[in-house]
Structure formats: structure tokens, C-alpha cells
C-alpha atoms as a PDB file:
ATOM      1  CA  UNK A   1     105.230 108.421 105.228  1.00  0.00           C
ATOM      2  CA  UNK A   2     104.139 107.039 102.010  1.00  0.00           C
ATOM      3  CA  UNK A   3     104.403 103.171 101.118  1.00  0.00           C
ATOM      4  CA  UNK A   4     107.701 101.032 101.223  1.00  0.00           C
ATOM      5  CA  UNK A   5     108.086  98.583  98.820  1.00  0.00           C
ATOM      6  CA  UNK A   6     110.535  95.981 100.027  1.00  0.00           C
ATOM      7  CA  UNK A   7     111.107  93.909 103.036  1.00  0.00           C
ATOM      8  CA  UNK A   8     108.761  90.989 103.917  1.00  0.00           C
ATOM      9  CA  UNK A   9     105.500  90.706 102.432  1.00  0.00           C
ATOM     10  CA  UNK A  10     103.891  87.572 102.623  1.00  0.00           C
ATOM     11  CA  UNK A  11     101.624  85.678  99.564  1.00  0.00           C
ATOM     12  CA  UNK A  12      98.847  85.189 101.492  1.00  0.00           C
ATOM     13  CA  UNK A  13      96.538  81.811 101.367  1.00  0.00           C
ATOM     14  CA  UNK A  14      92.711  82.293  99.922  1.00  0.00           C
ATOM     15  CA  UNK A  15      90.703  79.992 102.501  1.00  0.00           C
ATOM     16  CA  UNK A  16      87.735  78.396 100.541  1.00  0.00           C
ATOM     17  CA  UNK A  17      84.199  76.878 101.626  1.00  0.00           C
ATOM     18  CA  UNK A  18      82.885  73.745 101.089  1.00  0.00           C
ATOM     19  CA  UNK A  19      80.682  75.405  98.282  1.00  0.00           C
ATOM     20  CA  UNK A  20      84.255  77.032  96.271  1.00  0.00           C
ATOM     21  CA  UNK A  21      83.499  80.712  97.780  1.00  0.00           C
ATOM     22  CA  UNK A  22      86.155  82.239  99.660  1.00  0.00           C
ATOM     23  CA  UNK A  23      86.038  82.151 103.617  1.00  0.00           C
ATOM     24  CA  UNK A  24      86.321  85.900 104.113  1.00  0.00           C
ATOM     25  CA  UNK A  25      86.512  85.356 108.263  1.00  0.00           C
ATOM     26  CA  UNK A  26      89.546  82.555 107.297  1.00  0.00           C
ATOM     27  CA  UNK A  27      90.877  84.798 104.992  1.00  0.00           C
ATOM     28  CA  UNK A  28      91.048  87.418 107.576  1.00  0.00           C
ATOM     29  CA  UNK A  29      92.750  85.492 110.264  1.00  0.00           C
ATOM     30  CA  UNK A  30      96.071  84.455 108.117  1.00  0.00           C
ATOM     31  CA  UNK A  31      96.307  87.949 107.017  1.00  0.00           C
ATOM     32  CA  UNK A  32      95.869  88.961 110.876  1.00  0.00           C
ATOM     33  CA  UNK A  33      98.538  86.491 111.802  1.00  0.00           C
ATOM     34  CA  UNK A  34     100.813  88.049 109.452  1.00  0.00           C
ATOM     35  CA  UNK A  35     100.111  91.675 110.367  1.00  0.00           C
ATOM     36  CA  UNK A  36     101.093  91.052 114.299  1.00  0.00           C
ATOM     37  CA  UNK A  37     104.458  89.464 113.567  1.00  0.00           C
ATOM     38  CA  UNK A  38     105.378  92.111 111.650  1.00  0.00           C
ATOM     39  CA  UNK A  39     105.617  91.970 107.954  1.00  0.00           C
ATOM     40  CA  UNK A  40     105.782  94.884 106.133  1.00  0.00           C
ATOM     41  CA  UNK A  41     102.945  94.561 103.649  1.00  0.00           C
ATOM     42  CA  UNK A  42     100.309  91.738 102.488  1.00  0.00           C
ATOM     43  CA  UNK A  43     100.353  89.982  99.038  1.00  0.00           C
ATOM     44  CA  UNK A  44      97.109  88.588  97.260  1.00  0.00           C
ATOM     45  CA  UNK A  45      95.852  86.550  94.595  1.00  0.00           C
ATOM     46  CA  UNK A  46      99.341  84.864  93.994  1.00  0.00           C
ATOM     47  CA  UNK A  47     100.166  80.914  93.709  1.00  0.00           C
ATOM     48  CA  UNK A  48     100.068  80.291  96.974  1.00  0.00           C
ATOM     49  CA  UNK A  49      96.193  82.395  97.216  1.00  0.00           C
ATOM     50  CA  UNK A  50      95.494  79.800  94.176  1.00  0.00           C
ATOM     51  CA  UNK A  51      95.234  83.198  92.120  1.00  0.00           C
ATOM     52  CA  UNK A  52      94.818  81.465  88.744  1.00  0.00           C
ATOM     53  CA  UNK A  53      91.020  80.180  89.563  1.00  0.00           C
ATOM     54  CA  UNK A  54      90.162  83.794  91.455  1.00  0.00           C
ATOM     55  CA  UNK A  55      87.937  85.962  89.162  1.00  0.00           C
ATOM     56  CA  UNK A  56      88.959  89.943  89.278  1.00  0.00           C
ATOM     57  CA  UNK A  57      85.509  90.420  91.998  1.00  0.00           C
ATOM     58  CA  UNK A  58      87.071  87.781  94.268  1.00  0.00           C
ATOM     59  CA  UNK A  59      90.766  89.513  93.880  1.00  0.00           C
ATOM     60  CA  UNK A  60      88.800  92.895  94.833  1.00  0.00           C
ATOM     61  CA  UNK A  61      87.240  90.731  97.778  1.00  0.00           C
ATOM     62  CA  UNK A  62      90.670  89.922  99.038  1.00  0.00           C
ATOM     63  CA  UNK A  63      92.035  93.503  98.453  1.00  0.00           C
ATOM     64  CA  UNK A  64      89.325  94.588 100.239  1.00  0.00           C
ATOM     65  CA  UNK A  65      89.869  92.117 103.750  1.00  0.00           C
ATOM     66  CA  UNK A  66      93.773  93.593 103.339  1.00  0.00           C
ATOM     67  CA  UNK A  67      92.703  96.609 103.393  1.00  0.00           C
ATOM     68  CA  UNK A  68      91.320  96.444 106.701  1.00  0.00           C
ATOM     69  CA  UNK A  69      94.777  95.235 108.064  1.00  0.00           C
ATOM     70  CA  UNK A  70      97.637  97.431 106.377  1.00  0.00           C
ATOM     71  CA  UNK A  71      98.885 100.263 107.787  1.00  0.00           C
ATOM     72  CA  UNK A  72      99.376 103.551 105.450  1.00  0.00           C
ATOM     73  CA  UNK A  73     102.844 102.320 104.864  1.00  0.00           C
ATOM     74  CA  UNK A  74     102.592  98.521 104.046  1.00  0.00           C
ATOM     75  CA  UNK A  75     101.651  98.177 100.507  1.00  0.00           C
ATOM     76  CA  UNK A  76      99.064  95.715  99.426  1.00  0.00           C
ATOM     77  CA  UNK A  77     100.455  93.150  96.366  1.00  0.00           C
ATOM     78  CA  UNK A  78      97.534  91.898  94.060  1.00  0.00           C
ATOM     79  CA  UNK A  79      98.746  88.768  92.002  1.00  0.00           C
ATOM     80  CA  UNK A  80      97.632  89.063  88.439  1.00  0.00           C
ATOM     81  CA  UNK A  81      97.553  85.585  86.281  1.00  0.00           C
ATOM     82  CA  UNK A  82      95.933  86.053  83.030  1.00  0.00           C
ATOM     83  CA  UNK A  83      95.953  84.246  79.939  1.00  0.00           C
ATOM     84  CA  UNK A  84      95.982  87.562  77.568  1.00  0.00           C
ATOM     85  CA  UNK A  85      97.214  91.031  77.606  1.00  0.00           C
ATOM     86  CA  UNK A  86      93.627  92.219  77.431  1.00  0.00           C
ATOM     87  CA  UNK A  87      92.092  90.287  80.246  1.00  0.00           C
ATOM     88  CA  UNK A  88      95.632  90.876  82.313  1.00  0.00           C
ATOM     89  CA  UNK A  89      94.762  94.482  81.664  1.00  0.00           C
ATOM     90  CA  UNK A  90      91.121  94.112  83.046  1.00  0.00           C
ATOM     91  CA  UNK A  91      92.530  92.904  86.086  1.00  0.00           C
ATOM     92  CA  UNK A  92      94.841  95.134  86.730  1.00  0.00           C
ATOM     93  CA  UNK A  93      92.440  97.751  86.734  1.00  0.00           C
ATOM     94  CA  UNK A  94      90.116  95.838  89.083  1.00  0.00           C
ATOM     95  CA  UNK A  95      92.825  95.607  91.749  1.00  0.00           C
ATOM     96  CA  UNK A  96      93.542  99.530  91.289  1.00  0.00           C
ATOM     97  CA  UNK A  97      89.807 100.215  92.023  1.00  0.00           C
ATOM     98  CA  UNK A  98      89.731  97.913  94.793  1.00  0.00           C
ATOM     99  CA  UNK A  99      92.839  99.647  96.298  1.00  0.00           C
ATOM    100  CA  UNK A 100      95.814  97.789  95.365  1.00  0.00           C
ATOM    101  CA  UNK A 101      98.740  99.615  95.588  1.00  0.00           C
ATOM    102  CA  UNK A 102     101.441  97.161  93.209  1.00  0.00           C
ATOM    103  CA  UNK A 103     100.035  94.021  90.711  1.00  0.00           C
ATOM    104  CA  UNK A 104     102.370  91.333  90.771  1.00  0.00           C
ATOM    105  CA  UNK A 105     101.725  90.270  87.034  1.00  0.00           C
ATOM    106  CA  UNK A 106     102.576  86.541  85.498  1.00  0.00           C
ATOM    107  CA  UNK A 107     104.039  85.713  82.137  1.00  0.00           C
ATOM    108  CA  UNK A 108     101.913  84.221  80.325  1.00  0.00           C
ATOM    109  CA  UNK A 109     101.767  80.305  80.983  1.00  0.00           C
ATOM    110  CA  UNK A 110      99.785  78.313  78.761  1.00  0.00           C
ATOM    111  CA  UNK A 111     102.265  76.433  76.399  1.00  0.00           C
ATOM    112  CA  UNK A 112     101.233  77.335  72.770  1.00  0.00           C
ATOM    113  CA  UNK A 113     100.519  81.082  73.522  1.00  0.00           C
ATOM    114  CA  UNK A 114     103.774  81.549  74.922  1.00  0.00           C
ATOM    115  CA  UNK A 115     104.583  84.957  73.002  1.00  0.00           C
ATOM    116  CA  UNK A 116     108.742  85.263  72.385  1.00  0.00           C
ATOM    117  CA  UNK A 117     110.637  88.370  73.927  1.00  0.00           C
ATOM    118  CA  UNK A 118     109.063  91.386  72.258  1.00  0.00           C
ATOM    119  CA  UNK A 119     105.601  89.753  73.047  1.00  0.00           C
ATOM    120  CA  UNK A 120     106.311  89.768  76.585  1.00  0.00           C
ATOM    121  CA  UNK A 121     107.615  93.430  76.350  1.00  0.00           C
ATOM    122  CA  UNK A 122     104.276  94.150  74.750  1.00  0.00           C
ATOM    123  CA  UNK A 123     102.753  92.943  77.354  1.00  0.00           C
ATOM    124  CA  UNK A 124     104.058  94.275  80.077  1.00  0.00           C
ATOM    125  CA  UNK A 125     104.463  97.764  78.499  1.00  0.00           C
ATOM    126  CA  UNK A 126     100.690  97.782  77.915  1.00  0.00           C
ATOM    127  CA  UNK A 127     100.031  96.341  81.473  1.00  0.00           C
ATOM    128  CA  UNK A 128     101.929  99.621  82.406  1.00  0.00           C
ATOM    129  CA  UNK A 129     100.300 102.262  80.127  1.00  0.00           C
ATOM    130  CA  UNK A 130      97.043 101.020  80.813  1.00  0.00           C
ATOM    131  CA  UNK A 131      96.648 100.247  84.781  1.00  0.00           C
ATOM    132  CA  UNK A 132      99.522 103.089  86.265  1.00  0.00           C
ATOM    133  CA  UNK A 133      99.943 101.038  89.132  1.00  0.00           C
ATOM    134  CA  UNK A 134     103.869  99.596  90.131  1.00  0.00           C
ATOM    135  CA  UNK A 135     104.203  96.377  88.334  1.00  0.00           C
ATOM    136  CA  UNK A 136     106.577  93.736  89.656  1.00  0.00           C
ATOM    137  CA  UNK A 137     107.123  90.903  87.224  1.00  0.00           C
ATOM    138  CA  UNK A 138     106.082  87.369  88.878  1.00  0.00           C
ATOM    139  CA  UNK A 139     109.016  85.280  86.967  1.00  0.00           C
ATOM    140  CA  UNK A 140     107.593  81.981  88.044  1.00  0.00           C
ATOM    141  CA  UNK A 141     107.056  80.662  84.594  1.00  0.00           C
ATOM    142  CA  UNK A 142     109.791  77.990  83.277  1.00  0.00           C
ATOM    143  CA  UNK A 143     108.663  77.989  79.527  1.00  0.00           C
ATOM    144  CA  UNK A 144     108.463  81.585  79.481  1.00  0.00           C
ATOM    145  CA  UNK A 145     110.964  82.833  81.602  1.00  0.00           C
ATOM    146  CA  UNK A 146     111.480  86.552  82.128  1.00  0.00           C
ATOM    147  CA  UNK A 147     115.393  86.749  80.991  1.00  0.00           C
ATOM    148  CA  UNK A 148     117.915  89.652  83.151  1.00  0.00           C
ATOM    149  CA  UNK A 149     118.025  91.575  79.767  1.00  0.00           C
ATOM    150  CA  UNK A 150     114.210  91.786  79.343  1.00  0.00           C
ATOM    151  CA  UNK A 151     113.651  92.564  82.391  1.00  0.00           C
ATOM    152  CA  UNK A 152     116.780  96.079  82.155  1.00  0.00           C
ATOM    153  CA  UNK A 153     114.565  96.846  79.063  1.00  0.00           C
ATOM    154  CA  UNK A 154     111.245  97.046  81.267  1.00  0.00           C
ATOM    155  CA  UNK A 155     112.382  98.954  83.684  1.00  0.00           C
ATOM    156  CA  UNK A 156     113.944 101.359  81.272  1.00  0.00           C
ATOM    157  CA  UNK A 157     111.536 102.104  79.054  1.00  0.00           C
ATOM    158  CA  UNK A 158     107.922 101.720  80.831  1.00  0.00           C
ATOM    159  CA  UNK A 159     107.051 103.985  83.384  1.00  0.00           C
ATOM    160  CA  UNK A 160     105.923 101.292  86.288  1.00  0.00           C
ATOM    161  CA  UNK A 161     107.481  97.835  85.956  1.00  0.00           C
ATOM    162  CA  UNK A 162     109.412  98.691  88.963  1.00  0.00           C
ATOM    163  CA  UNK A 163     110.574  94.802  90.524  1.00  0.00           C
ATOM    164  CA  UNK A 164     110.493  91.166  89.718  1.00  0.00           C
ATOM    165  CA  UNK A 165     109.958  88.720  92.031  1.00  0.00           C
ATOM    166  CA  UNK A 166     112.433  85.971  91.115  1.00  0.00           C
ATOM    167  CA  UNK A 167     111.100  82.278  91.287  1.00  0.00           C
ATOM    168  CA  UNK A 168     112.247  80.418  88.774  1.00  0.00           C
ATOM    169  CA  UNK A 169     115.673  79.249  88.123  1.00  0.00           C
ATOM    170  CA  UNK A 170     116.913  79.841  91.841  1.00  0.00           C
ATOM    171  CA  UNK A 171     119.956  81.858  93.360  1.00  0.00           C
ATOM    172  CA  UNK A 172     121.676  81.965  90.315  1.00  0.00           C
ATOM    173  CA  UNK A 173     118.800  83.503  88.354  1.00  0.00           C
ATOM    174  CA  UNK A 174     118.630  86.089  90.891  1.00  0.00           C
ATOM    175  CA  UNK A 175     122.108  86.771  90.875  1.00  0.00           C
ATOM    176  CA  UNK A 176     121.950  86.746  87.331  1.00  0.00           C
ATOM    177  CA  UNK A 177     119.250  89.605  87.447  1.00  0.00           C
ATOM    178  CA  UNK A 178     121.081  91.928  89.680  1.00  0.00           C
ATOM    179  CA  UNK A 179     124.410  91.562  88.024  1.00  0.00           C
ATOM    180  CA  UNK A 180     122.360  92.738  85.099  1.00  0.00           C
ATOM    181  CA  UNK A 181     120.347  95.119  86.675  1.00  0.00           C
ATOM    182  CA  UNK A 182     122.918  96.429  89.131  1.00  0.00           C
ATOM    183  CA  UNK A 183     120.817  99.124  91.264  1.00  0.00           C
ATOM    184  CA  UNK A 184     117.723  99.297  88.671  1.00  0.00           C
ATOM    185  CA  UNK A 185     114.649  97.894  90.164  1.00  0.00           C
ATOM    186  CA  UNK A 186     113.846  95.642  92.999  1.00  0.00           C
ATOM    187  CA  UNK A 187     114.220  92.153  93.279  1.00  0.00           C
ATOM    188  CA  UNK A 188     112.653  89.801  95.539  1.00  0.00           C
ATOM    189  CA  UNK A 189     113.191  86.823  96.518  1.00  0.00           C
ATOM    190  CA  UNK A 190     111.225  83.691  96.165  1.00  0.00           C
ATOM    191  CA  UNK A 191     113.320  80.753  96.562  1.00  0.00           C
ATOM    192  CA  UNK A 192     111.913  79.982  99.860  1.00  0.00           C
ATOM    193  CA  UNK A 193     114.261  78.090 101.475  1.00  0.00           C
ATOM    194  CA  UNK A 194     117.291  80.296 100.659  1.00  0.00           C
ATOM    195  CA  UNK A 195     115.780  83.364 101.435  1.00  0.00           C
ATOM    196  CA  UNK A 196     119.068  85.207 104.112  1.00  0.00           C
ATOM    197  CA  UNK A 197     120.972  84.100 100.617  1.00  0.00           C
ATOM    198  CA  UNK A 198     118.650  85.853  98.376  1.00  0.00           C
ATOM    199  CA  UNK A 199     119.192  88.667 100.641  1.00  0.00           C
ATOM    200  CA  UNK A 200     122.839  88.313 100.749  1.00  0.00           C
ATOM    201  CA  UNK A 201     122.682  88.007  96.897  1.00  0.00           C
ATOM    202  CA  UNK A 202     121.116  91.440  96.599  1.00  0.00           C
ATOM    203  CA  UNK A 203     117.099  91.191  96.858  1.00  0.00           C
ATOM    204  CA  UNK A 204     115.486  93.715  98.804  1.00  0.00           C
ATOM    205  CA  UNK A 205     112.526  91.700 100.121  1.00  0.00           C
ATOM    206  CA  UNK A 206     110.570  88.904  99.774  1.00  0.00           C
ATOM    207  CA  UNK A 207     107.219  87.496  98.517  1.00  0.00           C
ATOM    208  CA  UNK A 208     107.327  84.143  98.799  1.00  0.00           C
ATOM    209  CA  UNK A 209     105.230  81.400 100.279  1.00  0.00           C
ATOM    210  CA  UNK A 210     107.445  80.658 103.603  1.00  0.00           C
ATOM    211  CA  UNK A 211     106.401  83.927 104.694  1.00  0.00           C
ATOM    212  CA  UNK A 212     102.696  83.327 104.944  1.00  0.00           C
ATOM    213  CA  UNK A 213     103.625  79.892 106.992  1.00  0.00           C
ATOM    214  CA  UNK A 214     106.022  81.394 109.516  1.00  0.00           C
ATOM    215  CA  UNK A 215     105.892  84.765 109.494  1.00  0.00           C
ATOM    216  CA  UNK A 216     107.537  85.831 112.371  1.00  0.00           C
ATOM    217  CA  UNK A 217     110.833  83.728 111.860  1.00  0.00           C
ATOM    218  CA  UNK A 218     111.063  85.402 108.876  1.00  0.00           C
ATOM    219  CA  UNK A 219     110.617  88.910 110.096  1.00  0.00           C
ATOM    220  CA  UNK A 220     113.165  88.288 112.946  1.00  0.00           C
ATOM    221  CA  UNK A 221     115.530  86.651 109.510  1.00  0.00           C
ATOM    222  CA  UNK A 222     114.754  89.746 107.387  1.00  0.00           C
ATOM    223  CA  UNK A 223     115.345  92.110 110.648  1.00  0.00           C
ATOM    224  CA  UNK A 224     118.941  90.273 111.437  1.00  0.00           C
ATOM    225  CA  UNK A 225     119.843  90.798 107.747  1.00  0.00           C
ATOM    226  CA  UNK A 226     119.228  93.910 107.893  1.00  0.00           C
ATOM    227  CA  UNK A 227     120.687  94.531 111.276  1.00  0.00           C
ATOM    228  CA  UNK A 228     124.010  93.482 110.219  1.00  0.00           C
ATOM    229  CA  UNK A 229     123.896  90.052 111.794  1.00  0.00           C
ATOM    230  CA  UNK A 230     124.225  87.813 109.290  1.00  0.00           C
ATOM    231  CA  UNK A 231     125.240  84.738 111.318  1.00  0.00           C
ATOM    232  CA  UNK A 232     121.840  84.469 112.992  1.00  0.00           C
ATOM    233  CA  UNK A 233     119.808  84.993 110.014  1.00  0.00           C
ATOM    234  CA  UNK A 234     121.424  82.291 108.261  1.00  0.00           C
ATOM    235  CA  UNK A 235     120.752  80.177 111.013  1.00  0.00           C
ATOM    236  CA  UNK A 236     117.537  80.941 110.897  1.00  0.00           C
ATOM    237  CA  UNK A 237     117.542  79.968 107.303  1.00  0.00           C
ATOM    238  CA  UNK A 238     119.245  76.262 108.107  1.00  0.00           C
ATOM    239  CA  UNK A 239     116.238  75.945 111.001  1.00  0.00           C
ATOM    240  CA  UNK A 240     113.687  76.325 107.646  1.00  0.00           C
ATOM    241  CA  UNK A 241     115.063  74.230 105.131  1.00  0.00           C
ATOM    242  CA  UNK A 242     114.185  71.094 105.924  1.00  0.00           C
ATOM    243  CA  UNK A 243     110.917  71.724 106.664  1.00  0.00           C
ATOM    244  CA  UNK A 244     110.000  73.193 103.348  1.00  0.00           C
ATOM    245  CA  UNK A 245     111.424  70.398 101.717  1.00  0.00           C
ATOM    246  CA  UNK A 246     107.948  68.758 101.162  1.00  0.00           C
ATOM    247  CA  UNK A 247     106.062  71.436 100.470  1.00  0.00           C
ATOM    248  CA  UNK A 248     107.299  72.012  96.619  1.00  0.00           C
ATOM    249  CA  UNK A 249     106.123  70.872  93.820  1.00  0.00           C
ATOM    250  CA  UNK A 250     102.412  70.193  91.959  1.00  0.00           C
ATOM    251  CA  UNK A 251      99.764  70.922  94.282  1.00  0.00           C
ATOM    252  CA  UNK A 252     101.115  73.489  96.255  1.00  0.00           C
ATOM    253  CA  UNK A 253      98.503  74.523  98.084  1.00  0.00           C
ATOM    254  CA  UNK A 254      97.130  72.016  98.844  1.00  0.00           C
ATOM    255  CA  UNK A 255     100.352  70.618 101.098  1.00  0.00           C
ATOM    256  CA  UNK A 256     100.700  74.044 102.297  1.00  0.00           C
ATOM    257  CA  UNK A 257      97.323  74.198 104.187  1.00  0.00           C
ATOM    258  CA  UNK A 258      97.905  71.213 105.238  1.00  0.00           C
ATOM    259  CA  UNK A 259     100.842  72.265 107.033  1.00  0.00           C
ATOM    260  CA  UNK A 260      99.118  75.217 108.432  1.00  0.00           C
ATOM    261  CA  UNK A 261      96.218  72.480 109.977  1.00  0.00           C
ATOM    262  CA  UNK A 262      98.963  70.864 111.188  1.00  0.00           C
ATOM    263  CA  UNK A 263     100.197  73.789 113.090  1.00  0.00           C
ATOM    264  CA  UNK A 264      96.952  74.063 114.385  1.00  0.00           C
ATOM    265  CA  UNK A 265      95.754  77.028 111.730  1.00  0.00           C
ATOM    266  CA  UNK A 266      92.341  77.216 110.140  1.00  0.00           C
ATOM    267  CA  UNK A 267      93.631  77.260 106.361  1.00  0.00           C
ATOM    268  CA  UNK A 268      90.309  76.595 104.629  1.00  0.00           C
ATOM    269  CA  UNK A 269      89.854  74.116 101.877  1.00  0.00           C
ATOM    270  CA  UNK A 270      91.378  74.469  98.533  1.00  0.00           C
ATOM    271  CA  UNK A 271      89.285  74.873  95.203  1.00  0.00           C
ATOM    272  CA  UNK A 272      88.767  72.407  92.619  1.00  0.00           C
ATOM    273  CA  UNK A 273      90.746  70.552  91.102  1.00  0.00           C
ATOM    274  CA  UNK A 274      93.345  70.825  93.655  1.00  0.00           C
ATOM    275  CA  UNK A 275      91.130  68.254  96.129  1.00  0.00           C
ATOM    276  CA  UNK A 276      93.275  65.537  97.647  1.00  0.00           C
ATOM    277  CA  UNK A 277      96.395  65.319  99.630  1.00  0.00           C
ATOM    278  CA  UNK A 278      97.380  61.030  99.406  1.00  0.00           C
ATOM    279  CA  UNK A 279      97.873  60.204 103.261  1.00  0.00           C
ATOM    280  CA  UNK A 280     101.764  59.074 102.879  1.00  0.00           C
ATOM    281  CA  UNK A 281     102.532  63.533 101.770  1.00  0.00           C
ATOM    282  CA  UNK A 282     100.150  64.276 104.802  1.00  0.00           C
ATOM    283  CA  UNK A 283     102.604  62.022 106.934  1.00  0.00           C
ATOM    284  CA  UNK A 284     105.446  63.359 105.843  1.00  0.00           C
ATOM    285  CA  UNK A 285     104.412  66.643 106.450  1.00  0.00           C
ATOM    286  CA  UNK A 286     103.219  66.080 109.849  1.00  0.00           C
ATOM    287  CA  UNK A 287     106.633  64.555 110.659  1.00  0.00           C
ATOM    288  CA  UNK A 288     107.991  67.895 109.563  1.00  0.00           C
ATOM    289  CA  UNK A 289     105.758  70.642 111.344  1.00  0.00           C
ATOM    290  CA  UNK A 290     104.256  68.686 114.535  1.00  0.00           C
ATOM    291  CA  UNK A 291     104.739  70.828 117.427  1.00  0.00           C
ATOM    292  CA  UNK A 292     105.416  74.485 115.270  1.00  0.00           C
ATOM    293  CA  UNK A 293     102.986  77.346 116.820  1.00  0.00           C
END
């Protein structure tokens, strides 16, 4: 059987050391955790693995751990978040030597560099010429967002931009991209705490950070969806919500972890600058996820 590219695949977290490395045995473990409640592939190097500071050796590090988990049908995601279609490219071609099977590939983010619409076609059409791995198009960027239309060109006319996972702008920017779209492509879902509605909306999977923190509820969502029983996968949905509520925002990972360390996961520390949590966040999210397994 050869690799299925939609269902749940979870972002996972890159554990660090005291010293910035990455804590390959911590690293290991989430991914593990993942694997046995049944996801259907592994993602690296994206916002929630901090994928911004990772250099392309420690995204082939991380490839590598996954490696050791997948089965020959769960793909393995690499996050790409480069600066410049050149480096972007390097990268690319990193995570295809290391074994990546689809690079999830940011816009461009910093603010001055922001290229308009036939920049980011450039982009992406040289991403695909030059790596020939599946690209899905991380539209997480809010200054240079990754319009429905752009995205119908991409999958038209390059031969491997093949999904976008939809962040920002919400449901209705997902809707908006499969009303466009129609059939073409596969979009995932990455409004975490909406995810049965993403599905219900169209996408065909997620990748989004709620997966990597409670993986099996949202197998047994994804599996209900699928399964035709809608009522219990929305109420698996409502059981979410308010948890993720303080999670958001700046610092991401940072809360996230914490979370996990709440629910009595080794998550690692995060890298630098991202460094302190202020006690009143870590209160409110202990108040949230005290007594999750």
C-alpha cells in the first residue's frame, strides 16, 4: 500500500536540552505517544516543533527519530520555514534526503520581504521544480496570506503543491478554499478547536497542534467523522474547546509544553528566546488540563 495523505497527522513538539540541542530520547517519546493512539502519519519541524530556529541537520535529525516510528503507509510531514526561495529550496532537499515524504512549506513571513502574488507563485513553483517532493502550503502567515485563487493556480500548474494546511483566517478561510478549489487538492485543517467543523466543511485531515496534545481524542473524532457519526465527534469537539482556549497566541510553545508537564508528559524545554511562561498563564493552564492522561 503506498502512503495516504490525509487523516490525522500530528505537528509534533521538538524537546530541547538545557544546552539548546534537541532531546532525541524526548523527542522520541511524543512521537511514540502519537504512533499508539493511532494517527495516521507524524509532522516535523512545524510551529508547534519551533521549526523556525531548527537548522536543515536538526530537521534531518527529527526525520530521522520519525522514521523509526511510521509505518510504510503513514507519511512523514517536514515543516519548511525559510526566509528565501533559495534557502527554502535547500531545505527542502535536506528533508528529501533525510526521508521526508511531503514539506509543509511557509510563506514567507518577515514583513518587508513579503513578495505580492506572483512572488509567492515563484516561490512555490520553484520549491516544486527543484525538491519533487508533495508540497502542502502552511497558510499560517496573516501578512502574506495564501489567497483560494493562488492557491487553484498552484495546484494547476506545478507538478507537487498538492494541499494547504489552512491556519489563518479560520472556518471561513477554509470554506473559502474549497468552494474555490472544489475537489482539487487537499485541505487540512488547523483551526484547532473546530476541527469535526473543518471536517464537516470539507478538509480531509488535519495537522494541527491539538493533535500532538491529545492524540487519541482526536483519532476517535477523526474516526467518528468518518464513520458517519457526526453527533459524537462534535461532542468530542465541545469536550476540547475550552481547554485550548489558553493555549493561543505569542509563545506557543512554550504554553503548550507546559500543558503537556501538566499532564504529566516530559515535553523538554523550549529554545531561546521563547524562555518564560509568567506564573498567572501557568495557572490558568493548570486549571484547564489537571487530571488529563
Amino acid at each position: 500500500m503506498g502512503k495516504k495523505y490525509e487523516g490525522i497527522i500530528p505537528p509534533t513538539i521538538t524537546p530541547f536540552k538545557a544546552d539548546g540541542t534537541i532531546d532525541e530520547k524526548l523527542a522520541a517519546k511524543e512521537m511514540d505517544i502519537c504512533i499508539k493512539a493511532g494517527v495516521h502519519g507524524l509532522s516535523v519541524g512545524g510551529s508547534t516543533g519551533e521549526g523556525p530556529t531548527l537548522r536543515d541537520e536538526e530537521l534531518q535529525l527529527l526525520i530521522t527519530i520519525a522514521k523509526e516510528h511510521v509505518s510504510k503507509e503513514q507519511p512523514i510531514v517536514c515543516g519548511i520555514m525559510r526566509a528565501c526561495t533559495r534557502d527554502a529550496v535547500r531545505s527542502g532537499l535536506a528533508a528529501k534526503e533525510a526521508g521526508a515524504d511531503v514539506i509543509m512549506v511557509t510563506p514567507t513571513a518577515y514583513n518587508v520581504l513579503v513578495p505580492n502574488e506572483e512572488g509567492m507563485f515563484d516561490f512555490y513553483s520553484t520549491i516544486s521544480k527543484e525538491v519533487q517532493l508533495p508540497v502542502i502550503v502552511y497558510n499560517v502567515i496573516p501578512q502574506n496570506t495564501i489567497y483560494p485563487g493562488l492557491f487553484k493556480r498552484l495546484l494547476e500548474e506545478t507538478d507537487y503543491v498538492m494541499g494547504v494546511k489552512q491556519s489563518v483566517g479560520g472556518v471561513q478561510a477554509l470554506y473559502a478554499m474549497k468552494m474555490t478549489c472544489k475537489d482539487k487538492g487537499r485541505i487540512y485543517a488547523a483551526t484547532d478547536d473546530m476541527l469535526y467543523t473543518c471536517y464537516d466543511l470539507g478538509a480531509r485531515g488535519a495537522i494541527s497542534a491539538i493533535l500532538s496534545v491529545f492524540p487519541k481524542q482526536c483519532v476517535e473524532m477523526w474516526d467518528c467523522f468518518v464513520a458517519g457519526n457526526k453527533e459524537r465527534a462534535f461532542e468530542i469537539q465541545n469536550q476540547l474547546y475550552n481547554k485550548w482556549q489558553c493555549l493561543g497566541g505569542n509563545q506557543f510553545p512554550i504554553r503548550l509544553k507546559y500543558a503537556l508537564e501538566v499532564m504529566g508528559r516530559g515535553p523538554g524545554l523550549c529554545r531561546s528566546p521563547i524562555t518564560y511562561l509568567p506564573d498567572d498563564e501557568k495557572e490558568k493552564i493548570k486549571k484547564a488540563f489537571s487530571g488529563e492522561e
